[in-house]
C-alpha atoms as a PDB file:
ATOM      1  CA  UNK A   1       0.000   0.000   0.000  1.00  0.00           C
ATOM      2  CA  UNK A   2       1.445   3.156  -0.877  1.00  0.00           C
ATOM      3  CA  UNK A   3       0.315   6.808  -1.740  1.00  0.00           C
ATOM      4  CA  UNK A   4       1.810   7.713  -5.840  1.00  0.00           C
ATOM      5  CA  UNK A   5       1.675  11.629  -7.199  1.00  0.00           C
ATOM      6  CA  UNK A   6      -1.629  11.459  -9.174  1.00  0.00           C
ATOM      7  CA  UNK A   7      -0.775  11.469 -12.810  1.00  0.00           C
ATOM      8  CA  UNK A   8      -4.595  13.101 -13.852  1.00  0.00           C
ATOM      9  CA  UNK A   9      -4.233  16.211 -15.944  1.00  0.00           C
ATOM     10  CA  UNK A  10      -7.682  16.503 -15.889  1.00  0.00           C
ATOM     11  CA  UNK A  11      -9.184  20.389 -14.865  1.00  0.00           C
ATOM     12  CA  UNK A  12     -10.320  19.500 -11.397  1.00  0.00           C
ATOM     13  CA  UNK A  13     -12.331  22.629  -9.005  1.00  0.00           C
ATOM     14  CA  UNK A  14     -10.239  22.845  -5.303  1.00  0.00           C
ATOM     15  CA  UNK A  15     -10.696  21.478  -2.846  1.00  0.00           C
ATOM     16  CA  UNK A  16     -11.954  23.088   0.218  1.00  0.00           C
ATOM     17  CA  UNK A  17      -9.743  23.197   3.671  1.00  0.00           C
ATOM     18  CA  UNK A  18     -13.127  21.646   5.348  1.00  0.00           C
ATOM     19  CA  UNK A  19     -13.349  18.744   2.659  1.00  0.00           C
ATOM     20  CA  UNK A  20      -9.526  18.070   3.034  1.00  0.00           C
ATOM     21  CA  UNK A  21      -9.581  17.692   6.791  1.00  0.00           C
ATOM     22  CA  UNK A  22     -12.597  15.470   6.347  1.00  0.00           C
ATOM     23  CA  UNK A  23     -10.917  13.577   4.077  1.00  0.00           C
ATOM     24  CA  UNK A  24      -7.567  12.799   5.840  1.00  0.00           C
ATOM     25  CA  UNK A  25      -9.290  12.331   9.468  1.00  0.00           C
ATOM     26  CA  UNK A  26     -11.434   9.447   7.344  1.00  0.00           C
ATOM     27  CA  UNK A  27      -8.318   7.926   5.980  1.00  0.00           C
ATOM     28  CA  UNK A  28      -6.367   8.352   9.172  1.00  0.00           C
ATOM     29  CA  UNK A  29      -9.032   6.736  11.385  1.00  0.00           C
ATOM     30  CA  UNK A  30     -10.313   4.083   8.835  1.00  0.00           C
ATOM     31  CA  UNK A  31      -6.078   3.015   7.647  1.00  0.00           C
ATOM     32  CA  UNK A  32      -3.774   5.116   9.978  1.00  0.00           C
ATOM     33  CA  UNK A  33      -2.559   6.875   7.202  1.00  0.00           C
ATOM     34  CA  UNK A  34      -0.841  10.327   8.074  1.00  0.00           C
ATOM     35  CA  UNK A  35      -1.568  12.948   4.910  1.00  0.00           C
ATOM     36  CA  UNK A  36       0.506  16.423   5.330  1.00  0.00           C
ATOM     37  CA  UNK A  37      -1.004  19.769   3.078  1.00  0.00           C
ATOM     38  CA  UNK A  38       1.629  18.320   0.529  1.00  0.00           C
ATOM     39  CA  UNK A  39      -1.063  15.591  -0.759  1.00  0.00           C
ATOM     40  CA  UNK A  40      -4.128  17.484  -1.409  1.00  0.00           C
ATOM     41  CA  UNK A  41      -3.413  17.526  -4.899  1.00  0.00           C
ATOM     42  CA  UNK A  42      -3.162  14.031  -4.996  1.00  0.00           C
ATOM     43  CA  UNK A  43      -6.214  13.678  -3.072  1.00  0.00           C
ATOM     44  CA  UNK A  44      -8.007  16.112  -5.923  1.00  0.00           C
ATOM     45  CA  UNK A  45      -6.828  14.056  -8.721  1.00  0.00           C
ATOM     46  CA  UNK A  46      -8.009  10.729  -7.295  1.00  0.00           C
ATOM     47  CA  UNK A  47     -11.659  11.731  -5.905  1.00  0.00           C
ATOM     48  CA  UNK A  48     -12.184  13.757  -8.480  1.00  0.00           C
ATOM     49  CA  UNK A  49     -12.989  10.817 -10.561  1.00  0.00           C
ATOM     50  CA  UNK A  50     -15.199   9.645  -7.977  1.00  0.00           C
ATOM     51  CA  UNK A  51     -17.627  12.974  -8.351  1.00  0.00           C
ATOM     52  CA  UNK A  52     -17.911  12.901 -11.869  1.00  0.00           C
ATOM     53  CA  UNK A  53     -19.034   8.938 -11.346  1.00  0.00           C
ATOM     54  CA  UNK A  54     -21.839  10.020  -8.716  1.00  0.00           C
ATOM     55  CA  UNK A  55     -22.180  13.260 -10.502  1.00  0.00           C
ATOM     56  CA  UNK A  56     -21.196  15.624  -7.507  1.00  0.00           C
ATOM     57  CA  UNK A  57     -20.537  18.623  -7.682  1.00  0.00           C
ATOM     58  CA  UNK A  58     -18.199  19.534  -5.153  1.00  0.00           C
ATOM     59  CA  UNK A  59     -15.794  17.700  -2.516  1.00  0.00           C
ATOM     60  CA  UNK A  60     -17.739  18.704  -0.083  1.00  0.00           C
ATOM     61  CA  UNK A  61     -20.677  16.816  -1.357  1.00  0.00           C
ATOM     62  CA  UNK A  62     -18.450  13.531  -1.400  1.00  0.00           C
ATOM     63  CA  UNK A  63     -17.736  13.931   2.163  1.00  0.00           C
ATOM     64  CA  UNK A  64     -20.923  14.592   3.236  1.00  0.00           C
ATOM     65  CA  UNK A  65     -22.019  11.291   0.817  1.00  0.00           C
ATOM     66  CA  UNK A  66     -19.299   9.407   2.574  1.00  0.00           C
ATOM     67  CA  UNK A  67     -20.361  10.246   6.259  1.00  0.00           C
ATOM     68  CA  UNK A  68     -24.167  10.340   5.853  1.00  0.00           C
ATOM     69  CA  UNK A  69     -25.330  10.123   2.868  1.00  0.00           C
ATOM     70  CA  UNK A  70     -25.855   7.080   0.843  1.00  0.00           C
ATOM     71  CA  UNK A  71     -22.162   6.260   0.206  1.00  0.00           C
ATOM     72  CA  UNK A  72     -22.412   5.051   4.266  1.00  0.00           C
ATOM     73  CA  UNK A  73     -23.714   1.866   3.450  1.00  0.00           C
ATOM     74  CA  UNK A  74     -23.257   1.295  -0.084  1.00  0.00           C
ATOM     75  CA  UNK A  75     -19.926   0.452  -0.186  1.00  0.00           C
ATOM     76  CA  UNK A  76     -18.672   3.637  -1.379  1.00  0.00           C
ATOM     77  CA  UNK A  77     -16.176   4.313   1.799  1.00  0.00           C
ATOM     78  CA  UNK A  78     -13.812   1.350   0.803  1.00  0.00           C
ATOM     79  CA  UNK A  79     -14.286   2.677  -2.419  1.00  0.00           C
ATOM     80  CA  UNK A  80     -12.843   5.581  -1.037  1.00  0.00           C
ATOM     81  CA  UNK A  81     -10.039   3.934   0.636  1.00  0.00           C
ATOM     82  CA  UNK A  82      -8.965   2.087  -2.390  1.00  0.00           C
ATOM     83  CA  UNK A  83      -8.521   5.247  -4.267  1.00  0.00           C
ATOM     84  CA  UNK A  84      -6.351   6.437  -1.997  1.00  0.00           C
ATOM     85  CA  UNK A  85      -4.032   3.676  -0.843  1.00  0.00           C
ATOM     86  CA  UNK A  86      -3.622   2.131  -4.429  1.00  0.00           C
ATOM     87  CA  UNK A  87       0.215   1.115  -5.355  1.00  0.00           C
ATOM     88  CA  UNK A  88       2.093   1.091  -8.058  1.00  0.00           C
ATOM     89  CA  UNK A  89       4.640  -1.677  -7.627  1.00  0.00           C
ATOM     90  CA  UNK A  90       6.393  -4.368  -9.170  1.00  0.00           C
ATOM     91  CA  UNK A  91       8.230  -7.615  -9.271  1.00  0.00           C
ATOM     92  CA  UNK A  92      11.528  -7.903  -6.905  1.00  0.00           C
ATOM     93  CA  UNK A  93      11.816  -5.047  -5.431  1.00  0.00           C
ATOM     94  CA  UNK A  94      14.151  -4.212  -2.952  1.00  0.00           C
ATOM     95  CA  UNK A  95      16.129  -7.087  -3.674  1.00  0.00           C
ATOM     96  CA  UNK A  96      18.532  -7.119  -0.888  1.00  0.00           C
ATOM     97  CA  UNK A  97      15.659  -8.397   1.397  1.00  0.00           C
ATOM     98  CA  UNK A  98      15.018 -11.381  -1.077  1.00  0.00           C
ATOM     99  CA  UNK A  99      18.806 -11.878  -0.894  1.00  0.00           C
ATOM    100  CA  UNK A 100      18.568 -11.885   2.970  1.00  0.00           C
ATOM    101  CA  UNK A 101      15.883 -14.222   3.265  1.00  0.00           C
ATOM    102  CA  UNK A 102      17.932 -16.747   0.448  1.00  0.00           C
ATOM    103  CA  UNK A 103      21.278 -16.810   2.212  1.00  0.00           C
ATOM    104  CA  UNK A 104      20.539 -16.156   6.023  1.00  0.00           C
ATOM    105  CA  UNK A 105      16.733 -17.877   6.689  1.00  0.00           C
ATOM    106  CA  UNK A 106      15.820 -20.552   3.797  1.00  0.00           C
ATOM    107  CA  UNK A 107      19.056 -22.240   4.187  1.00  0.00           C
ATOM    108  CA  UNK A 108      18.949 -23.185   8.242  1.00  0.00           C
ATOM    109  CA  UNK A 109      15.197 -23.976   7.306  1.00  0.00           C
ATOM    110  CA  UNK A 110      14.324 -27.401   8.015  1.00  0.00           C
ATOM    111  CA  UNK A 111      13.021 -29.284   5.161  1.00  0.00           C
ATOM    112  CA  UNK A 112       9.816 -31.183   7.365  1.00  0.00           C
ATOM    113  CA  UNK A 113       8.910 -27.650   8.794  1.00  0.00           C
ATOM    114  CA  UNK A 114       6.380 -25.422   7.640  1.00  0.00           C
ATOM    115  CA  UNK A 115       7.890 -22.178   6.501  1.00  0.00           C
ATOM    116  CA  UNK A 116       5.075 -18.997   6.400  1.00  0.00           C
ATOM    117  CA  UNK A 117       5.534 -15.273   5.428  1.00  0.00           C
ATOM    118  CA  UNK A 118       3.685 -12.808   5.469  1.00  0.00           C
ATOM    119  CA  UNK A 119       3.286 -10.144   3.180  1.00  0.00           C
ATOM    120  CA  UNK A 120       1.591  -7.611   5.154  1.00  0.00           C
ATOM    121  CA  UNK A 121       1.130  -4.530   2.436  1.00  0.00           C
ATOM    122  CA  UNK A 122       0.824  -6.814  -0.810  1.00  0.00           C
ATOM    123  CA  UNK A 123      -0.939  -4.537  -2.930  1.00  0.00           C
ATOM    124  CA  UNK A 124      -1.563  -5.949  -6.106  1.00  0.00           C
ATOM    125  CA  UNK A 125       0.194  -9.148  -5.166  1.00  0.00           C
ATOM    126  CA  UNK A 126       3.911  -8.412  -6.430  1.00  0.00           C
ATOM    127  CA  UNK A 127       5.669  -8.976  -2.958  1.00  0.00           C
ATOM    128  CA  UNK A 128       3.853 -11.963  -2.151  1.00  0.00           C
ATOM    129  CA  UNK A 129       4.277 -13.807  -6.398  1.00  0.00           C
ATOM    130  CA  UNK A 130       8.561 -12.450  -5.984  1.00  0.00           C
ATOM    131  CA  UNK A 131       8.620 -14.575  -2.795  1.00  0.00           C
ATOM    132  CA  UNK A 132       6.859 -17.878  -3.885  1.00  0.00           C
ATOM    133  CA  UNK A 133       9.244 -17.647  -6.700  1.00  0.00           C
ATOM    134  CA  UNK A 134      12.165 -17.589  -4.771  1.00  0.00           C
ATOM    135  CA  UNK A 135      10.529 -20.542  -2.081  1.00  0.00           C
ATOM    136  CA  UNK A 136      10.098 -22.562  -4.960  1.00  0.00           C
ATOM    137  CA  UNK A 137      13.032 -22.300  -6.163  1.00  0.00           C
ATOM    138  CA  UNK A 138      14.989 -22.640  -2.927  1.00  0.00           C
ATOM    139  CA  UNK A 139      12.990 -25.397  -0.886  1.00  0.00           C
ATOM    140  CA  UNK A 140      10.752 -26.976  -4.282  1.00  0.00           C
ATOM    141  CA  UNK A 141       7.696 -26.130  -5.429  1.00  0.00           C
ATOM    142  CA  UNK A 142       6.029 -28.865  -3.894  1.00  0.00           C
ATOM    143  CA  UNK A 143       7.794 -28.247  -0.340  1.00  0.00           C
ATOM    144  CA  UNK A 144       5.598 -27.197   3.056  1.00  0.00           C
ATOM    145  CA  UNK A 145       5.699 -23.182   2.647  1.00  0.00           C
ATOM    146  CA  UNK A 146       2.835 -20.828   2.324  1.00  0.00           C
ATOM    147  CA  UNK A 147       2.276 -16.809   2.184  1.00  0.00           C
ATOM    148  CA  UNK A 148      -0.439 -14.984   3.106  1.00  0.00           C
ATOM    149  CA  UNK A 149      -1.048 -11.086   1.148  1.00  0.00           C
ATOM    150  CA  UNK A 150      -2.996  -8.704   2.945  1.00  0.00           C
ATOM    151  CA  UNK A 151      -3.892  -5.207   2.108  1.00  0.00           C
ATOM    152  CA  UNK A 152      -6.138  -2.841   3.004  1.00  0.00           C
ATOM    153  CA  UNK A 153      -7.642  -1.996  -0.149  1.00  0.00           C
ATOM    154  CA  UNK A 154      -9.929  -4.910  -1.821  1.00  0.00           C
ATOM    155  CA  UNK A 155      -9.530  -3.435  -5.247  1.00  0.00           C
ATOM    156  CA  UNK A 156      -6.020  -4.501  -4.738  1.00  0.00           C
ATOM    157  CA  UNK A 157      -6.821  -7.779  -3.170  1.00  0.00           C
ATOM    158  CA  UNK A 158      -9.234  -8.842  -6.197  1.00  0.00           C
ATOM    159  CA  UNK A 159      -6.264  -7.549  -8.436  1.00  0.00           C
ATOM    160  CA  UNK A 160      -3.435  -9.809  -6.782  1.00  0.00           C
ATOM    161  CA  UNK A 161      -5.792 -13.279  -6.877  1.00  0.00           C
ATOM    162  CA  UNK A 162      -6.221 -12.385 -10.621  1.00  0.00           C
ATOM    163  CA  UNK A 163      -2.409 -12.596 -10.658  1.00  0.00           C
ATOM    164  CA  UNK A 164      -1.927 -11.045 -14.150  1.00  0.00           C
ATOM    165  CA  UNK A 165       0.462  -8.755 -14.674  1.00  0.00           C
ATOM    166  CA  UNK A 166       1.851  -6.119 -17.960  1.00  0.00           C
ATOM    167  CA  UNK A 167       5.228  -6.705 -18.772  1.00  0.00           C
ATOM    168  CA  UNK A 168       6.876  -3.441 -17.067  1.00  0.00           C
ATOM    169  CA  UNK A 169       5.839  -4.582 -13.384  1.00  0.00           C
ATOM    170  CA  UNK A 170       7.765  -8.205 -13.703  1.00  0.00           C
ATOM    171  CA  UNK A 171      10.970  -6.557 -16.126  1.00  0.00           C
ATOM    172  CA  UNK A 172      13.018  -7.392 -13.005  1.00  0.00           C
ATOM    173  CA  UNK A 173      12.034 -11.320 -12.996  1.00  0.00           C
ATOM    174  CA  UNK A 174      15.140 -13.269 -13.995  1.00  0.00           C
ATOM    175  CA  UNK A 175      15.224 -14.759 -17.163  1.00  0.00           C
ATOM    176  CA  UNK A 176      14.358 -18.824 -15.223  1.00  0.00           C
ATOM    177  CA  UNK A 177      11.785 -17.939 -13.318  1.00  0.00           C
ATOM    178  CA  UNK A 178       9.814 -16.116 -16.361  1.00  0.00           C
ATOM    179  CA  UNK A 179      10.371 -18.943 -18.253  1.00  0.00           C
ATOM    180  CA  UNK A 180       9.361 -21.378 -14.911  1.00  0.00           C
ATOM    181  CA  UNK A 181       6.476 -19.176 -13.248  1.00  0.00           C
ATOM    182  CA  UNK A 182       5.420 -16.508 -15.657  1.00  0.00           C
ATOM    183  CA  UNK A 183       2.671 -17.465 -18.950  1.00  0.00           C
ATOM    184  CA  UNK A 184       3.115 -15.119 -21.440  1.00  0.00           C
ATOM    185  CA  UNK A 185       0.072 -13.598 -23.122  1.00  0.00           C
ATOM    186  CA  UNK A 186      -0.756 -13.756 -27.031  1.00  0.00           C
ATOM    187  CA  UNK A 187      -3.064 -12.339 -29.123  1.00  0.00           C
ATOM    188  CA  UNK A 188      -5.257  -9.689 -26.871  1.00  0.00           C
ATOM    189  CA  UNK A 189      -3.264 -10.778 -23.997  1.00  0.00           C
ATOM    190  CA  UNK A 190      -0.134  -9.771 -25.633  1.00  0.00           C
ATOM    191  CA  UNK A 191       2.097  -7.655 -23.066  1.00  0.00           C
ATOM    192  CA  UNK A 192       0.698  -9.030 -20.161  1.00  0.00           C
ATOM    193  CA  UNK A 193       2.017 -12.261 -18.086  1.00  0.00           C
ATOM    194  CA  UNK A 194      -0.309 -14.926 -15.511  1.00  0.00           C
ATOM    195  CA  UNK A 195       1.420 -16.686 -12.703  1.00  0.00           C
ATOM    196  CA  UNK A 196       1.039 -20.634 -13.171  1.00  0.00           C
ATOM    197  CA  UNK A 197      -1.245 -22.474 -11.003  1.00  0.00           C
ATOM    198  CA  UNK A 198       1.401 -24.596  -9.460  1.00  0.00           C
ATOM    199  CA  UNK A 199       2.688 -21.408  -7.728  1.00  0.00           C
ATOM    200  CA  UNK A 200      -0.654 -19.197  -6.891  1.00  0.00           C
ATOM    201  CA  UNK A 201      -1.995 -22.793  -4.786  1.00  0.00           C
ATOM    202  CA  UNK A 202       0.750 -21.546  -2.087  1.00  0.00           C
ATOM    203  CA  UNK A 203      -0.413 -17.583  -1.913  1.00  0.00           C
ATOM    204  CA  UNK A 204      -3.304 -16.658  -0.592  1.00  0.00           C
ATOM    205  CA  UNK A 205      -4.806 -12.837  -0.055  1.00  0.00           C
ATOM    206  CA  UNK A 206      -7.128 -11.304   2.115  1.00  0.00           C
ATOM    207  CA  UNK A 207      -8.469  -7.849   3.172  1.00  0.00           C
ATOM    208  CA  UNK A 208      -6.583  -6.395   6.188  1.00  0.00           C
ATOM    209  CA  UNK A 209      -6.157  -3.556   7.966  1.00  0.00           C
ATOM    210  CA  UNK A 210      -3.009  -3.582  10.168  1.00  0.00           C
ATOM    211  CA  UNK A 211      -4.073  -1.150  12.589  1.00  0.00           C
ATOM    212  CA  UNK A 212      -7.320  -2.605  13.622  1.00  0.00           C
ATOM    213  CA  UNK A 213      -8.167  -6.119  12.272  1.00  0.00           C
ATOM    214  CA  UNK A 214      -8.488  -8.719  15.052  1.00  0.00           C
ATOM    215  CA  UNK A 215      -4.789 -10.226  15.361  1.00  0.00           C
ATOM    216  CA  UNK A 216      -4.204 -13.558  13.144  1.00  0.00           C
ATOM    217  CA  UNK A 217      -4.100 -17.217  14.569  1.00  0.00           C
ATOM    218  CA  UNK A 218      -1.069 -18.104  12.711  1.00  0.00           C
ATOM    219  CA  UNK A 219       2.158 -17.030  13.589  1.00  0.00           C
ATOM    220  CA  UNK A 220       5.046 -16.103  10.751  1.00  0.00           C
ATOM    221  CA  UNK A 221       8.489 -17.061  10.476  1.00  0.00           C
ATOM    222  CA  UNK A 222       9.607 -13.942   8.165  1.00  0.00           C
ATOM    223  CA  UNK A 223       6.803 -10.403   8.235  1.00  0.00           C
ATOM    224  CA  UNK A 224       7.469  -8.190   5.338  1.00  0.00           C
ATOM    225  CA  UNK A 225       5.800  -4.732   6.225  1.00  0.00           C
ATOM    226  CA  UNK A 226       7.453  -2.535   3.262  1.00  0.00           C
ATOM    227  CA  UNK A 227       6.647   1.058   2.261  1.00  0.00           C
ATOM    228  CA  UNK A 228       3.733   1.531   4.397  1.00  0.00           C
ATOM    229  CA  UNK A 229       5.187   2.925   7.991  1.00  0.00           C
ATOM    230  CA  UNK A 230       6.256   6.263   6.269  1.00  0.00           C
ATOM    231  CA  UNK A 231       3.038   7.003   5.825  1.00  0.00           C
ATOM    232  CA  UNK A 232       1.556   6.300   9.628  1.00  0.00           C
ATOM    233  CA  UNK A 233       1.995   8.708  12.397  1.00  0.00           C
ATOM    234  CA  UNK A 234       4.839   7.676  14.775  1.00  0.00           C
ATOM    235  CA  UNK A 235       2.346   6.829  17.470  1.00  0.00           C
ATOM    236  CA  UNK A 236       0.023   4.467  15.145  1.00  0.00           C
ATOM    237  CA  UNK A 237       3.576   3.263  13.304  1.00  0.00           C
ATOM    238  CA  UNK A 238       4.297   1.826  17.019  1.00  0.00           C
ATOM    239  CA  UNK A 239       0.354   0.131  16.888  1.00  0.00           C
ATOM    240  CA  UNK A 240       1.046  -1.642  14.179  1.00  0.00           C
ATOM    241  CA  UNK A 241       4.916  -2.633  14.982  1.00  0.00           C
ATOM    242  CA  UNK A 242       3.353  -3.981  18.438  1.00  0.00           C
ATOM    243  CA  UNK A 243       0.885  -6.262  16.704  1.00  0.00           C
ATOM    244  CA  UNK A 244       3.179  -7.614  14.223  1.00  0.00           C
ATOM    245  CA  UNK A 245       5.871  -8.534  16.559  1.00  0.00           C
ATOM    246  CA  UNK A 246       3.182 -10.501  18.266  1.00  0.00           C
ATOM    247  CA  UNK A 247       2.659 -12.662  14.917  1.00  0.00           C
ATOM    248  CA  UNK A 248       6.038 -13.072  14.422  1.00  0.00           C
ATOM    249  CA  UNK A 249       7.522 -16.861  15.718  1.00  0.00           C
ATOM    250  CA  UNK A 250      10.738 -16.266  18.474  1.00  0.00           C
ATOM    251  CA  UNK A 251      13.766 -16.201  15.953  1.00  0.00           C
ATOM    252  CA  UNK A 252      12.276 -14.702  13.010  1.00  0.00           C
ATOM    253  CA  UNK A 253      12.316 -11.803  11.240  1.00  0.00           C
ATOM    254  CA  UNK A 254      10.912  -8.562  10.212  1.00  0.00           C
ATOM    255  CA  UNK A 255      11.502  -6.613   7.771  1.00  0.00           C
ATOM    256  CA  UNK A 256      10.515  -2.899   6.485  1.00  0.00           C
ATOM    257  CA  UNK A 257      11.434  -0.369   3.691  1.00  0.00           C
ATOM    258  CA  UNK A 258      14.704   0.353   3.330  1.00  0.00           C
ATOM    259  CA  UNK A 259      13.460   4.442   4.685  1.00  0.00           C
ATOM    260  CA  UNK A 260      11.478   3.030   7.340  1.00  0.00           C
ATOM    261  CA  UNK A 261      13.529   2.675  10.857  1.00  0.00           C
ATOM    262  CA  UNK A 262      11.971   1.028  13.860  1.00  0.00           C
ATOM    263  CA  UNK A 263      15.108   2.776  16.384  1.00  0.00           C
ATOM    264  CA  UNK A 264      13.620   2.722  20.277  1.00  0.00           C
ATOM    265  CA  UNK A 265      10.193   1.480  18.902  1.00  0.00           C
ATOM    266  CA  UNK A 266      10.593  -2.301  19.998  1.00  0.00           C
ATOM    267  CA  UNK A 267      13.686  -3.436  22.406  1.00  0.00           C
ATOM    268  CA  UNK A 268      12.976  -7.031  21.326  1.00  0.00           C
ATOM    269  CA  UNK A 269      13.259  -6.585  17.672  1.00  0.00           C
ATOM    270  CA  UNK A 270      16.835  -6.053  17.123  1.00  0.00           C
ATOM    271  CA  UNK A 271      18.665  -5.074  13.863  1.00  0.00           C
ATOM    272  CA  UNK A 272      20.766  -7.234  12.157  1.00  0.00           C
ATOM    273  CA  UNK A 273      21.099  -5.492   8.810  1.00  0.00           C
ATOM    274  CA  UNK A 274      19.629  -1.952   7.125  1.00  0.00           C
ATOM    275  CA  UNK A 275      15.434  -2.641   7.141  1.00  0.00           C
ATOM    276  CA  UNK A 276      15.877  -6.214   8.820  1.00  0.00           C
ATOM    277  CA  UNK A 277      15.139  -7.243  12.327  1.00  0.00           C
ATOM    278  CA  UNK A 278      15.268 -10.360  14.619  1.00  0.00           C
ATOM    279  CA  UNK A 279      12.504 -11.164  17.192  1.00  0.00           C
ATOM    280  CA  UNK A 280      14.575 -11.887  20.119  1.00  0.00           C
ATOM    281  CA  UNK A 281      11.625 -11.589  22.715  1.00  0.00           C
ATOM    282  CA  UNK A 282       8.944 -14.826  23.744  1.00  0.00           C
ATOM    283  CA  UNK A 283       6.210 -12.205  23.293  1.00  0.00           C
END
């Protein structure tokens, strides 16, 4: 999940002060997301396409249609949401966390042991497809390993079970696992790729929100929360940092965008490299 620079070029009317506040104490309460003054453009260019849908004529009509109008039950405030927490995003990024997890974790992992990550910002899935590429090549594609995708917005989630994918987003895929995990498309397909079956059956995705969803049965040998704490306040950064140590197995690791620092937030997560952190706690 992650907040772009609209690209719209579209003539848009301002936005008010009152419908800006409205808007970021929505997003902040319903995601945890922090907006500064800086975004209000980008908060223009993505409603904006939202009141010429419901033919409103103001941003202050969409916030009053969010908060008691009809949008309150209708499903238009996750609508809402999803506008403004899409990603873009691609294939292997970051690699020096793949590399981590290839050389330091999935080699001292025990063959008969269940090995589960989660992917706790998938967005449209590219996170969570990168690392059952690199599971199935490391352990098999048959071996006992699963990864769960969560996001908060379900426009995302429905995008990253479809699993298909234009060519740019997966142009850092090496050249194997195209040819291993990657169908090419033909015809009206053409410039777009579909992960095989044999390696979606091990990636599942739900909606979550990681400030407030009840807390997950399962526990996690390896979290990956990239490129999402920059945009929570520090106190609701610590929130969600609190309830993902508690999902994370004693031993295993966390690990965050290479601008995001946890420093003082958690004494039992402790840093082993840049954006990577050991549970060292029974918590």
């Amino acid at each position: 999940m992650q907040l772009e620079n609209s690209h719209n070029t579209d003539n848009q009317q301002a936005i008010s002060s009152k419908a800006f506040s409205g808007f970021k104490k929505l997003i902040f309460e319903s995601a945890g997301i922090t907006m500064s003054d800086a975004k209000k453009s980008l908060v223009a260019g993505r409603l904006g396409k939202r009141l010429r849908i419901l033919n409103l004529q103001s941003y202050d009509d969409y916030l009053k249609y969010l908060t008691v109008g009809e949008g309150v039950n209708n499903g238009e405030f996750q609508i809402f949401v999803d506008s403004l927490t899409t990603n873009e995003t691609y294939f292997f990024r970051e690699p020096q966390h793949f590399d981590f997890l290839k050389q330091e974790i999935l080699k001292k992992h025990k063959p008969d042991q269940l090995l589960r990550i989660w992917s706790s910002a998938s967005s449209s899935g590219e996170e969570a497809y990168t690392l059952a590429m690199i599971l199935a090549d490391e352990l098999g594609i048959d071996a006992k390993w699963e990864i769960l995708g969560t996001d908060i917005s379900t426009e995302m989630i429905s995008s990253a079970k479809q699993a298909i994918y234009n060519e740019h987003r997966v142009r850092l895929v090496p050249k194997d696992a195209r040819h291993k995990y990657l169908l090419k498309g033909t015809g009206s397909n053409k410039g777009y790729v579909a992960v095989v079956p044999e390696l979606k059956k091990h990636v599942r995705f739900e909606h979550y929100n990681l400030v407030d969803s009840p807390l997950r049965k399962e526990m996690f040998d390896v979290i990956f929360c990239r490129n999402v704490l920059i945009y929570f306040s520090q106190e609701t950064k610590k929130i969600v940092m609190q309830r993902l140590y508690k999902q994370l197995k004693h031993g295993s690791y966390l690990m965050t965008g290479h601008s995001e620092s946890l420093h003082g937030m958690i004494s039992e997560l402790r840093s082993v490299k840049p954006s990577v952190y050991l549970k060292t706690g029974n918590v």
